[in-house]
C-alpha atoms as a PDB file:
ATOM      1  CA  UNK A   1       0.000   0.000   0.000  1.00  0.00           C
ATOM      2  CA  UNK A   2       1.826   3.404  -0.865  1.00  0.00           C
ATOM      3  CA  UNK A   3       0.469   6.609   1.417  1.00  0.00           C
ATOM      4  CA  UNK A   4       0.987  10.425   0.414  1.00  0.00           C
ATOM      5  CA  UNK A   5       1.275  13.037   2.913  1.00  0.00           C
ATOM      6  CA  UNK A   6       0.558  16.501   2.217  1.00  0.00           C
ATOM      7  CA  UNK A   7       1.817  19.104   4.960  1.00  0.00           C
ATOM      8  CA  UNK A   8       0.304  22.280   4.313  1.00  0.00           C
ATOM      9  CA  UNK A   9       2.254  24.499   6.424  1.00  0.00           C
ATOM     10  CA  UNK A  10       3.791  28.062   6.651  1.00  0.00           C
ATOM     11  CA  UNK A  11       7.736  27.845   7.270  1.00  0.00           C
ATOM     12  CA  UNK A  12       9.269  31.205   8.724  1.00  0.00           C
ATOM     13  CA  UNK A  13      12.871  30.188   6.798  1.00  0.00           C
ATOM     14  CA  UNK A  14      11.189  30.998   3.644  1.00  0.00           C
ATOM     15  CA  UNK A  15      11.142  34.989   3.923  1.00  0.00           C
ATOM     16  CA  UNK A  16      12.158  35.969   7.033  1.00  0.00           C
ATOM     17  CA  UNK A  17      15.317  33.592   7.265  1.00  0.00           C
ATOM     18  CA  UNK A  18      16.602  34.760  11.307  1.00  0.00           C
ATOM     19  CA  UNK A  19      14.938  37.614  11.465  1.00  0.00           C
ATOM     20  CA  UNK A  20      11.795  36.023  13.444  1.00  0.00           C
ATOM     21  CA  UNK A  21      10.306  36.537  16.945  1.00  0.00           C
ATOM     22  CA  UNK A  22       7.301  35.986  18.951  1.00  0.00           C
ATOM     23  CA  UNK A  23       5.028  38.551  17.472  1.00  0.00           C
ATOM     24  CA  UNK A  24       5.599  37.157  13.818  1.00  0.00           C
ATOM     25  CA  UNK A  25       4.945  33.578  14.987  1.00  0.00           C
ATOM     26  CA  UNK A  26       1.744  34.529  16.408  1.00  0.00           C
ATOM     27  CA  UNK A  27       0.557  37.054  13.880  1.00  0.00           C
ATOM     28  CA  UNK A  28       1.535  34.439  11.645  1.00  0.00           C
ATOM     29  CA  UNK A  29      -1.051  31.715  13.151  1.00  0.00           C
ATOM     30  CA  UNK A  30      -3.846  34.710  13.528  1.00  0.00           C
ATOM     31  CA  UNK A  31      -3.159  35.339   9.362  1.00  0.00           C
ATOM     32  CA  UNK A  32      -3.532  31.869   8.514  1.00  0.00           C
ATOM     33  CA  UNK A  33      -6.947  31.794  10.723  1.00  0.00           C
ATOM     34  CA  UNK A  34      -8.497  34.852   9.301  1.00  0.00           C
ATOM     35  CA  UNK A  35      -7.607  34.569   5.893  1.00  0.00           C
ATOM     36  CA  UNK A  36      -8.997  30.855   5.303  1.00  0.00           C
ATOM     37  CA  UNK A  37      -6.016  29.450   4.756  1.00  0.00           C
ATOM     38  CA  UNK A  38      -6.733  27.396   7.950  1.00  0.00           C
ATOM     39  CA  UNK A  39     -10.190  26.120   6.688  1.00  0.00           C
ATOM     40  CA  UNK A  40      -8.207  25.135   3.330  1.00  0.00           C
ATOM     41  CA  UNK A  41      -6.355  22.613   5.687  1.00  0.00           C
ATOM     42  CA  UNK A  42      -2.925  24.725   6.544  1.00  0.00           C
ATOM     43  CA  UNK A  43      -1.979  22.816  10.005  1.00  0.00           C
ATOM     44  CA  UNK A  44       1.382  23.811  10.966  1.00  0.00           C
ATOM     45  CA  UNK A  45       3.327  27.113  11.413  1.00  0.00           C
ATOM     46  CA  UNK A  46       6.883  26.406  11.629  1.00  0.00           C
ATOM     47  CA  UNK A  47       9.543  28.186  13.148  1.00  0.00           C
ATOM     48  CA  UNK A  48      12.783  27.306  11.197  1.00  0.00           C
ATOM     49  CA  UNK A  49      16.363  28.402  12.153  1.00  0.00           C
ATOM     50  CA  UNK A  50      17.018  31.191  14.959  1.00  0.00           C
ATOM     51  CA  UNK A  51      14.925  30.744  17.502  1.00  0.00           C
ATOM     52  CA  UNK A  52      17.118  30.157  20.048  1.00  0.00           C
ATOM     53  CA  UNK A  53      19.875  30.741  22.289  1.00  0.00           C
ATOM     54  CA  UNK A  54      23.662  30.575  21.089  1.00  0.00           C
ATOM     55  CA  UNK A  55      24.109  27.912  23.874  1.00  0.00           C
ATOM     56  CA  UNK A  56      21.929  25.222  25.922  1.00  0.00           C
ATOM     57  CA  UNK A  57      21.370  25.815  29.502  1.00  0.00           C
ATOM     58  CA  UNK A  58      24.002  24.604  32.333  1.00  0.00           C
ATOM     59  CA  UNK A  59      22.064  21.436  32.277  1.00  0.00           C
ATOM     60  CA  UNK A  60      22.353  20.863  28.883  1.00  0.00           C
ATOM     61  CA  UNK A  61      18.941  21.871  27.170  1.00  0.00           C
ATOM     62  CA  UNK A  62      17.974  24.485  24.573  1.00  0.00           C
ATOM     63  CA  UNK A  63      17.141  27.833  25.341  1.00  0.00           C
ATOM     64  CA  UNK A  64      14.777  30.274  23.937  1.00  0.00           C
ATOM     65  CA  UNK A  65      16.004  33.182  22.671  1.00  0.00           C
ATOM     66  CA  UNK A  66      14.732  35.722  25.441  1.00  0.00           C
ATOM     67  CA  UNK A  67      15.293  38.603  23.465  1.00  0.00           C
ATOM     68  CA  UNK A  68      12.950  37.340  20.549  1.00  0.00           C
ATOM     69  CA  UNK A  69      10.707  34.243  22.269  1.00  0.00           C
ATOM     70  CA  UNK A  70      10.645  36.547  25.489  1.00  0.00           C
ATOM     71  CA  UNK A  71       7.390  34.324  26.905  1.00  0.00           C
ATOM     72  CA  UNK A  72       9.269  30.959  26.106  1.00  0.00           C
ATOM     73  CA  UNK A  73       8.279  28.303  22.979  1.00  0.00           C
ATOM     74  CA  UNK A  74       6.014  26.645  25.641  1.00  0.00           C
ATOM     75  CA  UNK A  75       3.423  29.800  25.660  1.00  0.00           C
ATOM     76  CA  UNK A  76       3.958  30.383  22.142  1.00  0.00           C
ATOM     77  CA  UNK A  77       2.794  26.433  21.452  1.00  0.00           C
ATOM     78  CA  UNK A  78       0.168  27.357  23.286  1.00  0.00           C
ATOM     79  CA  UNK A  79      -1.337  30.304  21.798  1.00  0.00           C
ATOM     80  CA  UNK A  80      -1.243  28.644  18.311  1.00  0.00           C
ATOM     81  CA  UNK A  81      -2.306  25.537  19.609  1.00  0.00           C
ATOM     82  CA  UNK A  82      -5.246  28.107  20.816  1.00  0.00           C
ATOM     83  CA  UNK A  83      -5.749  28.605  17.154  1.00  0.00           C
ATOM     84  CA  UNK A  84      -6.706  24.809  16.328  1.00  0.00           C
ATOM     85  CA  UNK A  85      -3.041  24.884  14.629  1.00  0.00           C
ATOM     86  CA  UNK A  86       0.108  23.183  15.427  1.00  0.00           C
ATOM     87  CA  UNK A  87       3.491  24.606  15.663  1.00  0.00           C
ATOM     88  CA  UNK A  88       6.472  23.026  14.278  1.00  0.00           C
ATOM     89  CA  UNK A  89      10.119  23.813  15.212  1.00  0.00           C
ATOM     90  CA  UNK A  90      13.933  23.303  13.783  1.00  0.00           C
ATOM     91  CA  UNK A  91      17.096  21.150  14.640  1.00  0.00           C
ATOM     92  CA  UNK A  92      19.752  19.809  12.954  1.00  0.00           C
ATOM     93  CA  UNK A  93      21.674  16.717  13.620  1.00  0.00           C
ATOM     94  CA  UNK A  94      24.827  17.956  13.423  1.00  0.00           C
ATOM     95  CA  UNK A  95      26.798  20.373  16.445  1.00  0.00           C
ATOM     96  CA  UNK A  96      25.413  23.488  15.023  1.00  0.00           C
ATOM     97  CA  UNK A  97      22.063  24.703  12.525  1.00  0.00           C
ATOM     98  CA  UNK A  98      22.898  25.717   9.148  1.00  0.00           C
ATOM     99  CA  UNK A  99      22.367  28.921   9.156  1.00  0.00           C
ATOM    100  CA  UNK A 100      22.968  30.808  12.470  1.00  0.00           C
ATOM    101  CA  UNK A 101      25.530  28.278  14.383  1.00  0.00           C
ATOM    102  CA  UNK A 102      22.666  27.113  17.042  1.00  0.00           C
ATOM    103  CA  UNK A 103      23.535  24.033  18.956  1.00  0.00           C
ATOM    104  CA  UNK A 104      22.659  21.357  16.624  1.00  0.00           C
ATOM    105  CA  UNK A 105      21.008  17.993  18.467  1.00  0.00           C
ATOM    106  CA  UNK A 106      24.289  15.762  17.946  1.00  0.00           C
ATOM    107  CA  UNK A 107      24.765  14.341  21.370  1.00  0.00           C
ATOM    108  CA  UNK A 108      21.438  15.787  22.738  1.00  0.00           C
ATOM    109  CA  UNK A 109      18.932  13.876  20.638  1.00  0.00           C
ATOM    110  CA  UNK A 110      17.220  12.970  23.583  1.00  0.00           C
ATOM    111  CA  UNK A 111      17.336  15.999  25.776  1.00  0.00           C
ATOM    112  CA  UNK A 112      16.108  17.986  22.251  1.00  0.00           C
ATOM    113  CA  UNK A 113      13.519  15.497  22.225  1.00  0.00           C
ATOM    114  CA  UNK A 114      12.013  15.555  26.027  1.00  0.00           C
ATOM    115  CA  UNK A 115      12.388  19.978  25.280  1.00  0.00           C
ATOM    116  CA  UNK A 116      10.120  19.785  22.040  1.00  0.00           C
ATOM    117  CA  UNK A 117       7.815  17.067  23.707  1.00  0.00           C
ATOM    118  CA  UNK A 118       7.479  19.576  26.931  1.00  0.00           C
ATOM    119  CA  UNK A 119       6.789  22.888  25.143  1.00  0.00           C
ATOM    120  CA  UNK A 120       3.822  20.723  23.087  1.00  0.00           C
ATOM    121  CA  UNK A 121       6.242  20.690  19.596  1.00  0.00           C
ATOM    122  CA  UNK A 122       3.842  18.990  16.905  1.00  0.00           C
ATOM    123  CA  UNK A 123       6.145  18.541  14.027  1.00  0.00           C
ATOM    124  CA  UNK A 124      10.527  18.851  13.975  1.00  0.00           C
ATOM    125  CA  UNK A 125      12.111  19.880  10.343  1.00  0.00           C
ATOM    126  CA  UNK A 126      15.440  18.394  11.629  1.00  0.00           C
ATOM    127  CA  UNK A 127      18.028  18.251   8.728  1.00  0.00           C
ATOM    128  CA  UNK A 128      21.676  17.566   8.247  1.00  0.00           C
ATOM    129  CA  UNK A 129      23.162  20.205   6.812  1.00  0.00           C
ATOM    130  CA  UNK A 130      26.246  20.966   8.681  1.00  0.00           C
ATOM    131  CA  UNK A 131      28.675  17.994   7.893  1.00  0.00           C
ATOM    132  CA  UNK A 132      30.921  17.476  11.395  1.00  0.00           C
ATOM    133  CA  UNK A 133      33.157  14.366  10.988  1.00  0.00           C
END
């Protein structure tokens, strides 16, 4: 039996590249309400590269930027969630992201996984662009 999947989402990587935050997220998810585009079976605003913090916590986990995601991915989940969408985030598998030098998951698949799972993540884009040997 061969299955297709369709994910109709909106990806911020596309325009804004790093220069998202909190506001765009959400005024994001209230655009793709109020223009239909939810109703025509768009699920999933995704925040791509950028979204947080140079380096994990002294325990190890991944930080929110607090300058741009000043109430936390957690709320943010939540208010799209609010929405009757689902919010999607980035990792890559390598040390660092692609684009802005993030910390990559490479060593911290689980702890990455147990963060996404507590802020109420729906979907991970998690690529391998940055080749570490």
């Amino acid at each position: 039996m061969f299955y297709t999947f369709f994910l109709f989402s909106w990806n911020s990587s596309n325009h804004f590249s790093c220069q998202i935050n909190e506001t765009l997220i959400k005024e994001t998810a209230d655009s793709m309400v109020s223009t239909g585009l939810a109703k025509l079976g768009y699920q999933y605003v995704n925040i791509d590269d950028c979204w947080d913090e140079h380096n994990r916590d002294s325990q190890g986990y991944l930080v929110a930027n607090g300058r741009t995601f000043p109430s936390g991915i957690k709320t943010l989940a939540d208010y799209v969630h609010s929405k009757g969408l689902k919010l999607g985030i980035y990792s890559d598998a390598g040390y660092r992201t692609c684009s802005s030098e993030m910390p990559g998951s490479l060593g911290y698949e689980k702890k990455n996984a147990e963060t996404f799972a507590a802020w109420g993540i729906d979907y991970l884009k998690y690529d391998n662009a940055t080749m570490e040997i």
